[in-house]
C-alpha atoms as a PDB file:
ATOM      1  CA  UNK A   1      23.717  22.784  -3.884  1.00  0.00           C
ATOM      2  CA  UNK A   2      23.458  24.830  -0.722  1.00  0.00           C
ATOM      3  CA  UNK A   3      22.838  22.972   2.879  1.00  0.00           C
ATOM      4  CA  UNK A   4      19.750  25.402   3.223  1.00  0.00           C
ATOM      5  CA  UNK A   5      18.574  23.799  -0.477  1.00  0.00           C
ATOM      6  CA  UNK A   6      19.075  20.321   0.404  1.00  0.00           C
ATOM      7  CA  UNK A   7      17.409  21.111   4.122  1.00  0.00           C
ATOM      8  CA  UNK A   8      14.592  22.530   2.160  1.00  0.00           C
ATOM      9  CA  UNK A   9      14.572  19.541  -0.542  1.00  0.00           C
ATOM     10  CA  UNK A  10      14.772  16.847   2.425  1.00  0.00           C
ATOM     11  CA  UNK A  11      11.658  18.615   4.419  1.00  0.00           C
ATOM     12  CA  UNK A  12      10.132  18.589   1.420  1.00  0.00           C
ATOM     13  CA  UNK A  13      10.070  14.598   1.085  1.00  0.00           C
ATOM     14  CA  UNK A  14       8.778  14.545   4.172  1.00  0.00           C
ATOM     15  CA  UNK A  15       5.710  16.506   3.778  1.00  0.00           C
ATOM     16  CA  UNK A  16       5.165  14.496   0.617  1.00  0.00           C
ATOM     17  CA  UNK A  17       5.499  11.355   2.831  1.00  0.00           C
ATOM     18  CA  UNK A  18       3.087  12.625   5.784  1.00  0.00           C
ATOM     19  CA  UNK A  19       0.326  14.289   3.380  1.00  0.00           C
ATOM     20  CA  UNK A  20       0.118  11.038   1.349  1.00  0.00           C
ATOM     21  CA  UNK A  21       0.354   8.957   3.800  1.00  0.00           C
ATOM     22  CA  UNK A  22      -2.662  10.496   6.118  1.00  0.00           C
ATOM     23  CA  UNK A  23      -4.659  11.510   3.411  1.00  0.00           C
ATOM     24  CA  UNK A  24      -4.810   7.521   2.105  1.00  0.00           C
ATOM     25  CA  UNK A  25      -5.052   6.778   5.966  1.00  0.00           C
ATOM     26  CA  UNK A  26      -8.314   8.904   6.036  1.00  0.00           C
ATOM     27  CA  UNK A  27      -9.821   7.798   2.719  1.00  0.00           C
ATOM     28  CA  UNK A  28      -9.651   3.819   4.027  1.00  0.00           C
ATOM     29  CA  UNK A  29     -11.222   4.786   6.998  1.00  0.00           C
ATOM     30  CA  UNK A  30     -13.688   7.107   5.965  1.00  0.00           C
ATOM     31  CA  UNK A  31     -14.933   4.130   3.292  1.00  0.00           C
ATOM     32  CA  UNK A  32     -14.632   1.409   6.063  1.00  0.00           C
ATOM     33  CA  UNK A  33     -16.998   3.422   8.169  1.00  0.00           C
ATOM     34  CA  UNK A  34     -19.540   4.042   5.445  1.00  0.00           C
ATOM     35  CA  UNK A  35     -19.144   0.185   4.445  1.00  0.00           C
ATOM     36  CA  UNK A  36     -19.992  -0.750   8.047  1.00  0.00           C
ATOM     37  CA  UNK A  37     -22.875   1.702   8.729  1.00  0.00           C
ATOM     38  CA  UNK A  38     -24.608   1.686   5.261  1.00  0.00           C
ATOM     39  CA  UNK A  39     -23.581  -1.525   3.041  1.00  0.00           C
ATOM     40  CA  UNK A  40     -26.646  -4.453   3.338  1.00  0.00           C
ATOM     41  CA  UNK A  41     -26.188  -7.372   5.832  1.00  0.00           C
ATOM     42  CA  UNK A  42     -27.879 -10.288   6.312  1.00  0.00           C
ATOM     43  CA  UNK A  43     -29.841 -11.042   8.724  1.00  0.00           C
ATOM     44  CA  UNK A  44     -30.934  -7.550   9.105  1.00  0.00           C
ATOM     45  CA  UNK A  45     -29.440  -5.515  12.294  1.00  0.00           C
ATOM     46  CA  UNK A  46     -26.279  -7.787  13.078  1.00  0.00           C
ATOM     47  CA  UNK A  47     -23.412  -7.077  15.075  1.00  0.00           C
ATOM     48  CA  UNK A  48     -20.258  -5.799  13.090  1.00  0.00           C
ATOM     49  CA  UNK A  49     -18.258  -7.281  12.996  1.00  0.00           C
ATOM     50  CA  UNK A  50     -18.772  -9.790  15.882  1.00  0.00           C
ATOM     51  CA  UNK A  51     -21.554 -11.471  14.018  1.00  0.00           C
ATOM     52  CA  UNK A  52     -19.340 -11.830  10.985  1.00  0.00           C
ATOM     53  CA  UNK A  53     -16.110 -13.102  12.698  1.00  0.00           C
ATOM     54  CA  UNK A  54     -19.307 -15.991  14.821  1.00  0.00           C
ATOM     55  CA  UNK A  55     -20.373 -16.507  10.854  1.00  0.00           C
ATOM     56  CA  UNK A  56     -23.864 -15.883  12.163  1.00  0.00           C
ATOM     57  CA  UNK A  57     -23.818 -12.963   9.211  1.00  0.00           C
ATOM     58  CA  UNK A  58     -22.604 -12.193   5.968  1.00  0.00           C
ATOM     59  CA  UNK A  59     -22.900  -8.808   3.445  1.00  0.00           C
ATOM     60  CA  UNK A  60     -25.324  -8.658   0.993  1.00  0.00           C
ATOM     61  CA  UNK A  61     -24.431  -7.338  -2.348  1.00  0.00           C
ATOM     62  CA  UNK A  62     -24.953  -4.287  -3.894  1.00  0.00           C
ATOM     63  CA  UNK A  63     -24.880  -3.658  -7.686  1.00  0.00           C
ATOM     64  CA  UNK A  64     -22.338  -0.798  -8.668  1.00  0.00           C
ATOM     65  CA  UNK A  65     -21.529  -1.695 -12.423  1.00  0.00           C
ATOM     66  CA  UNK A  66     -23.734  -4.787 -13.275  1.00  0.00           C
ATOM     67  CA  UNK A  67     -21.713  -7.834 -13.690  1.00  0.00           C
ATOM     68  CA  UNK A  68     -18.043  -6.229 -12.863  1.00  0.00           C
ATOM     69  CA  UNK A  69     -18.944  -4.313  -9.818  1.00  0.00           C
ATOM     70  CA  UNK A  70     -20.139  -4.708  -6.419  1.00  0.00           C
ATOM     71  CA  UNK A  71     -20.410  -3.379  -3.042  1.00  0.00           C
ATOM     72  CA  UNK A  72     -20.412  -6.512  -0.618  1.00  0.00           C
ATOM     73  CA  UNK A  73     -19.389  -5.936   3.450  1.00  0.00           C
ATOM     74  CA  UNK A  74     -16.457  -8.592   4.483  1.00  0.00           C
ATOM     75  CA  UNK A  75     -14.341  -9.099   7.560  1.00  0.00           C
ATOM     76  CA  UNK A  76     -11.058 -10.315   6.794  1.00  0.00           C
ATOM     77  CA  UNK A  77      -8.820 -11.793   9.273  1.00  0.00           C
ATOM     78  CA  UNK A  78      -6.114 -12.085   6.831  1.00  0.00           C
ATOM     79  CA  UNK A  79      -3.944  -9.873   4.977  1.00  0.00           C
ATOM     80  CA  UNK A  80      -4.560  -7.996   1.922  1.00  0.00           C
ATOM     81  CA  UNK A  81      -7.523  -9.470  -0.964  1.00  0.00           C
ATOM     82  CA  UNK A  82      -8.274 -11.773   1.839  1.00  0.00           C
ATOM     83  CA  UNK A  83      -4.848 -13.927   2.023  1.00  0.00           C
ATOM     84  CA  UNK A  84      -3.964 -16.084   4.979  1.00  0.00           C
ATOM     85  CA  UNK A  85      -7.385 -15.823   6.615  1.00  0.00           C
ATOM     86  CA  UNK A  86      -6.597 -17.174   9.992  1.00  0.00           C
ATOM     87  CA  UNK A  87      -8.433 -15.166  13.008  1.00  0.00           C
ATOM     88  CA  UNK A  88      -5.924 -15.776  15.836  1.00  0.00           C
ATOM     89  CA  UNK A  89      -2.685 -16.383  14.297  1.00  0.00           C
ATOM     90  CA  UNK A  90      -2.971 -13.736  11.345  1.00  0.00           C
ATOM     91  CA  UNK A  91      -4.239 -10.976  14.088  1.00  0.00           C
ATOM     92  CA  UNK A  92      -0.717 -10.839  15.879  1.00  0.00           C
ATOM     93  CA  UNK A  93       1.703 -11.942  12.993  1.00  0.00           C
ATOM     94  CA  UNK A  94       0.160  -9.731  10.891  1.00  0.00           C
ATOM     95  CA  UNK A  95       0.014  -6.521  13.342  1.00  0.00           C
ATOM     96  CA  UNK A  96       3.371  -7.654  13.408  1.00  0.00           C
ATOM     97  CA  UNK A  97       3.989  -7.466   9.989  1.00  0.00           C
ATOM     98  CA  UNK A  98       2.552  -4.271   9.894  1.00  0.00           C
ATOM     99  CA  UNK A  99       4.208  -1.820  11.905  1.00  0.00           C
ATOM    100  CA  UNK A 100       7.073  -3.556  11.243  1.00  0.00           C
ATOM    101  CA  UNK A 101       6.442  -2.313   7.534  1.00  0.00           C
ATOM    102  CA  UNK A 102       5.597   1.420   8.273  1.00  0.00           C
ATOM    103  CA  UNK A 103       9.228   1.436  10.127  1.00  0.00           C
ATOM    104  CA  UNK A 104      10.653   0.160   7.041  1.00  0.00           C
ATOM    105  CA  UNK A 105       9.003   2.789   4.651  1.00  0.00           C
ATOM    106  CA  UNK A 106      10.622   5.779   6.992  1.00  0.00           C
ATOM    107  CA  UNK A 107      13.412   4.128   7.161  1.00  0.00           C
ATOM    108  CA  UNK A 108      13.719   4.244   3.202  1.00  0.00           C
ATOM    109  CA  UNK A 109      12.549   7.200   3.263  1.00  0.00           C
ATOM    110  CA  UNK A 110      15.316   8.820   5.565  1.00  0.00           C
ATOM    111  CA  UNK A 111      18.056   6.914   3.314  1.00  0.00           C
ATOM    112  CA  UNK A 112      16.491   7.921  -0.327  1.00  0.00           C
ATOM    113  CA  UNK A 113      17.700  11.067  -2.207  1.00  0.00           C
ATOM    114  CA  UNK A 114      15.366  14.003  -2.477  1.00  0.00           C
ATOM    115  CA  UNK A 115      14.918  13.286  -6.487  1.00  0.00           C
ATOM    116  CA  UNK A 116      13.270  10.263  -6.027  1.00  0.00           C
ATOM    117  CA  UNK A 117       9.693  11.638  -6.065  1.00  0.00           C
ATOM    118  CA  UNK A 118       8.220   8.215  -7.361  1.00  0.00           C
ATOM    119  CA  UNK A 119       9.817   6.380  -4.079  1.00  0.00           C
ATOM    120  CA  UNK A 120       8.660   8.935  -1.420  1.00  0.00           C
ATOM    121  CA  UNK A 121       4.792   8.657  -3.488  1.00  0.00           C
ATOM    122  CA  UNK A 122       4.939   5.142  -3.261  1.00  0.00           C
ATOM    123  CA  UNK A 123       6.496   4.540   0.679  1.00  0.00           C
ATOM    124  CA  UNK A 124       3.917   7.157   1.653  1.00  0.00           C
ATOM    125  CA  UNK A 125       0.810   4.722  -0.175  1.00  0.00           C
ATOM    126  CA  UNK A 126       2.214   1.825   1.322  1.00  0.00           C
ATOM    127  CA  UNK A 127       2.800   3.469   4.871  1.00  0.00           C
ATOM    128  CA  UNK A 128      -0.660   4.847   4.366  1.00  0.00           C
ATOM    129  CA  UNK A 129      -2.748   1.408   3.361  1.00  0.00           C
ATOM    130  CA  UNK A 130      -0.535  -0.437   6.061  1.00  0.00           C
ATOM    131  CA  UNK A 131      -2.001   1.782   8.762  1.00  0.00           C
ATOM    132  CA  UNK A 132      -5.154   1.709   7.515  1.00  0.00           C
ATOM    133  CA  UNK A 133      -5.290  -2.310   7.914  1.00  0.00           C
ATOM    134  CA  UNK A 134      -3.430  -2.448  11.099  1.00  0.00           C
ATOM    135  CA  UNK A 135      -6.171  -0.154  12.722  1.00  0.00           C
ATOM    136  CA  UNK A 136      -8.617  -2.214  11.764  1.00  0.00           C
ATOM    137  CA  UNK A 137      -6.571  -5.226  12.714  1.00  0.00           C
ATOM    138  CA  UNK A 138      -5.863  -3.876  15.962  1.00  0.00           C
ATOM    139  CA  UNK A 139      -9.071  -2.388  16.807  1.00  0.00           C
ATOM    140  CA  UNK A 140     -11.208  -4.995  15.615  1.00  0.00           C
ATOM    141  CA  UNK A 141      -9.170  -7.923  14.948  1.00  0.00           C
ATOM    142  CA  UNK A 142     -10.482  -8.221  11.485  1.00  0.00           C
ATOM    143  CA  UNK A 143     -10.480  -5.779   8.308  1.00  0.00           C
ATOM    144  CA  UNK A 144     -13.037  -4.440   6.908  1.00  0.00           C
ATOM    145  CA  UNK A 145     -13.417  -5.482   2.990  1.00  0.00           C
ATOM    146  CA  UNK A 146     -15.940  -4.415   0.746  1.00  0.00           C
ATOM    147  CA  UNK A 147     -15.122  -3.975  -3.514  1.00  0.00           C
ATOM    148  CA  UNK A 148     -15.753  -6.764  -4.938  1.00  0.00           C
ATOM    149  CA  UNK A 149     -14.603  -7.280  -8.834  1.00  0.00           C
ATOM    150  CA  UNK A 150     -16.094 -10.192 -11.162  1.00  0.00           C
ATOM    151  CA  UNK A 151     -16.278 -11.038 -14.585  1.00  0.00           C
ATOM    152  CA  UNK A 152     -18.737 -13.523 -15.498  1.00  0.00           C
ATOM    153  CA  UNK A 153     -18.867 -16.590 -13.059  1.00  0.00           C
ATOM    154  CA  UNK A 154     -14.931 -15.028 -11.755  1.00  0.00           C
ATOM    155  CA  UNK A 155     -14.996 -13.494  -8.346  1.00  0.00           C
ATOM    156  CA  UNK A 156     -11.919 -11.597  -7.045  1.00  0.00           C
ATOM    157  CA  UNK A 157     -11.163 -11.167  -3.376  1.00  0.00           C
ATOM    158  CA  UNK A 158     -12.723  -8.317  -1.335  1.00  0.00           C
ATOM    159  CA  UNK A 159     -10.665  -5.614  -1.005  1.00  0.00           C
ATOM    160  CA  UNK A 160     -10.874  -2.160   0.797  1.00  0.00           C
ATOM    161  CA  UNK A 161      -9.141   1.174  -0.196  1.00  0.00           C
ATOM    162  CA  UNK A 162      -6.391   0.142   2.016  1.00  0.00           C
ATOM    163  CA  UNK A 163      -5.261  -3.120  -0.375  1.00  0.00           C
ATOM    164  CA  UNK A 164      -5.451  -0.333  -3.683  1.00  0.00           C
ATOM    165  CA  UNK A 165      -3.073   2.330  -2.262  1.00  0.00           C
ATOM    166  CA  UNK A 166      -0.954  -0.849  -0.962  1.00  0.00           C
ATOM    167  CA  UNK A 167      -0.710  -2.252  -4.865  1.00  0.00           C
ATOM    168  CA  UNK A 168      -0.524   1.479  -6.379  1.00  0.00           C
ATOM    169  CA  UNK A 169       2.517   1.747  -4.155  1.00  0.00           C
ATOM    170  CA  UNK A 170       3.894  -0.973  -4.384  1.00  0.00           C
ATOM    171  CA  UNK A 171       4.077  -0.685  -8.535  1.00  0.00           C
ATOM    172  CA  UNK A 172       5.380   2.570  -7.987  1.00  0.00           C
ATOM    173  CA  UNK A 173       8.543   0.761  -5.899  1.00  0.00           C
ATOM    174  CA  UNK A 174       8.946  -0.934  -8.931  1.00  0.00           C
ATOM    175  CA  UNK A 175       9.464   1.869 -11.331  1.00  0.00           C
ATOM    176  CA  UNK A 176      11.854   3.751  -9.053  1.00  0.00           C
ATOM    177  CA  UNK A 177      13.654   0.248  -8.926  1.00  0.00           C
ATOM    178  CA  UNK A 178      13.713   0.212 -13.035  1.00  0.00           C
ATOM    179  CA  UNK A 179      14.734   3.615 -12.850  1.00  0.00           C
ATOM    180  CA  UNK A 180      17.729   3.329 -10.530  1.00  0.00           C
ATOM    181  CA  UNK A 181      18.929   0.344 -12.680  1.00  0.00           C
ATOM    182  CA  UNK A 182      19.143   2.713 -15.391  1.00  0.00           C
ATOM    183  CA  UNK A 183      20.730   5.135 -13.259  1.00  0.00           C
ATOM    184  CA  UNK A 184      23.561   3.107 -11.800  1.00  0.00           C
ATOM    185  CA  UNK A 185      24.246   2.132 -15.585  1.00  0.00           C
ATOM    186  CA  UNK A 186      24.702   5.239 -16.838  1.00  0.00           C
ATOM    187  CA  UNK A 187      26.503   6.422 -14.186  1.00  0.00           C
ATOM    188  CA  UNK A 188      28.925   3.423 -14.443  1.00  0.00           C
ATOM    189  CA  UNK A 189      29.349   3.552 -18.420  1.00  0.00           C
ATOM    190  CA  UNK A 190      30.060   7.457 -17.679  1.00  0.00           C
ATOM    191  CA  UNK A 191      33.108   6.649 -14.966  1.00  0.00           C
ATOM    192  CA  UNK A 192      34.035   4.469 -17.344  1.00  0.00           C
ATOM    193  CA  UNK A 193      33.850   6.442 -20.410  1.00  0.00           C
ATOM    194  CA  UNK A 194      36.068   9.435 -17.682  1.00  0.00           C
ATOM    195  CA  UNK A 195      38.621   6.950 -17.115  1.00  0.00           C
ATOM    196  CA  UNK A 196      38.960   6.243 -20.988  1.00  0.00           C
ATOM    197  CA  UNK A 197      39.567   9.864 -21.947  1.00  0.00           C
ATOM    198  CA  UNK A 198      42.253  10.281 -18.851  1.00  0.00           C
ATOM    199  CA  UNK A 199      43.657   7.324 -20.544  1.00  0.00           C
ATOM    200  CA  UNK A 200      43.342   5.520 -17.104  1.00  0.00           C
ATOM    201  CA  UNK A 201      41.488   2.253 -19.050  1.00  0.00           C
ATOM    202  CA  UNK A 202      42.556   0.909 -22.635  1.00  0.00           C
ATOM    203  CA  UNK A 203      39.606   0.569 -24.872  1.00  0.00           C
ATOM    204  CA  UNK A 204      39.497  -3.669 -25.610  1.00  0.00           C
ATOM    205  CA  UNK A 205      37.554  -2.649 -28.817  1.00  0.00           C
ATOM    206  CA  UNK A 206      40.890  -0.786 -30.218  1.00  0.00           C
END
């Protein structure tokens, strides 16, 4: 490979990273801004989200898929699916948290190789959802929440578009960590399997 390939193959990572990145960035807070102006409160005409963070007003739901699906407004002071809800303490540790995450993605993302497509998708979800929370977080000092998935009497936490890309990427570390396994194996059985035929290691099966 060329240094003018491998320049173009590293740029290339990097647009992957920035286009996924700010196009999850502007689908959380496109929906957060829709959720805010048009989702149902109670009582009618509250402040958002200074009303919610008093408790002096809640969301109202809204039927998507009856029984499984619902739109429902939420302010969550904690992290993602509503963990560690704690307004002062979880505002700071958690912007903390935060940006201290998106530095870790580029980090990665400066030290992985330019075939790992599945790692650059998935540190440019989790870059993505992480900003979209810490604006919020930031701006606000709560996040804005509003799927809400049930089954039966079962209610799962509120979550935001944010949380999804978060997961999505997350899984997505996974796999590229399965996949590397595979790949250090291989490429350890095939040094091995080099040294063999140079006669460099006896074969303890022989």
């Amino acid at each position: 490979m060329t240094d003018e390939t491998a320049a173009k193959l590293d740029n290339a990572k990097w647009k992957i990273f920035a286009i996924v990145s700010v196009l999850s960035l502007i689908a959380d807070q496109a929906t957060k801004i829709w959720a805010r102006a048009s989702l149902p409160v109670s009582p009618k005409g509250c402040a958002i989200p200074a009303d919610f963070i008093a408790r002096k007003c809640q969301g109202v739901a809204e039927t998507v898929v009856d029984g499984f699906w619902e739109w429902r407004l939420s302010m969550n002071p904690g992290s993602a699916f509503g963990l560690f809800s704690s307004q002062g303490f979880a505002r700071v540790m958690l912007s903390v948290v935060g940006i201290g995450a998106v530095g870790g993605m580029v980090w990665m993302l400066k030290k992985s190789r330019t075939d790992q497509k599945i790692l650059h998708w998935a540190l440019a979800l989790v870059a993505g959802g992480a900003v979209g929370n810490l604006i919020d977080r930031i701006y606000y000092g709560v996040v804005t929440d509003f799927v809400l998935w049930k089954y039966q009497t079962h209610e799962w936490p509120v979550f935001n578009v944010a949380d999804v890309v978060l997961v999505v990427g997350v899984g997505l570390m996974f796999i590229d960590m399965q996949k590397e396994g595979k790949r250090e194996k291989a490429l350890k059985q095939s040094r091995q399997d080099k040294a063999k035929a140079a006669g460099l290691v006896k074969d303890l099966r022989e």
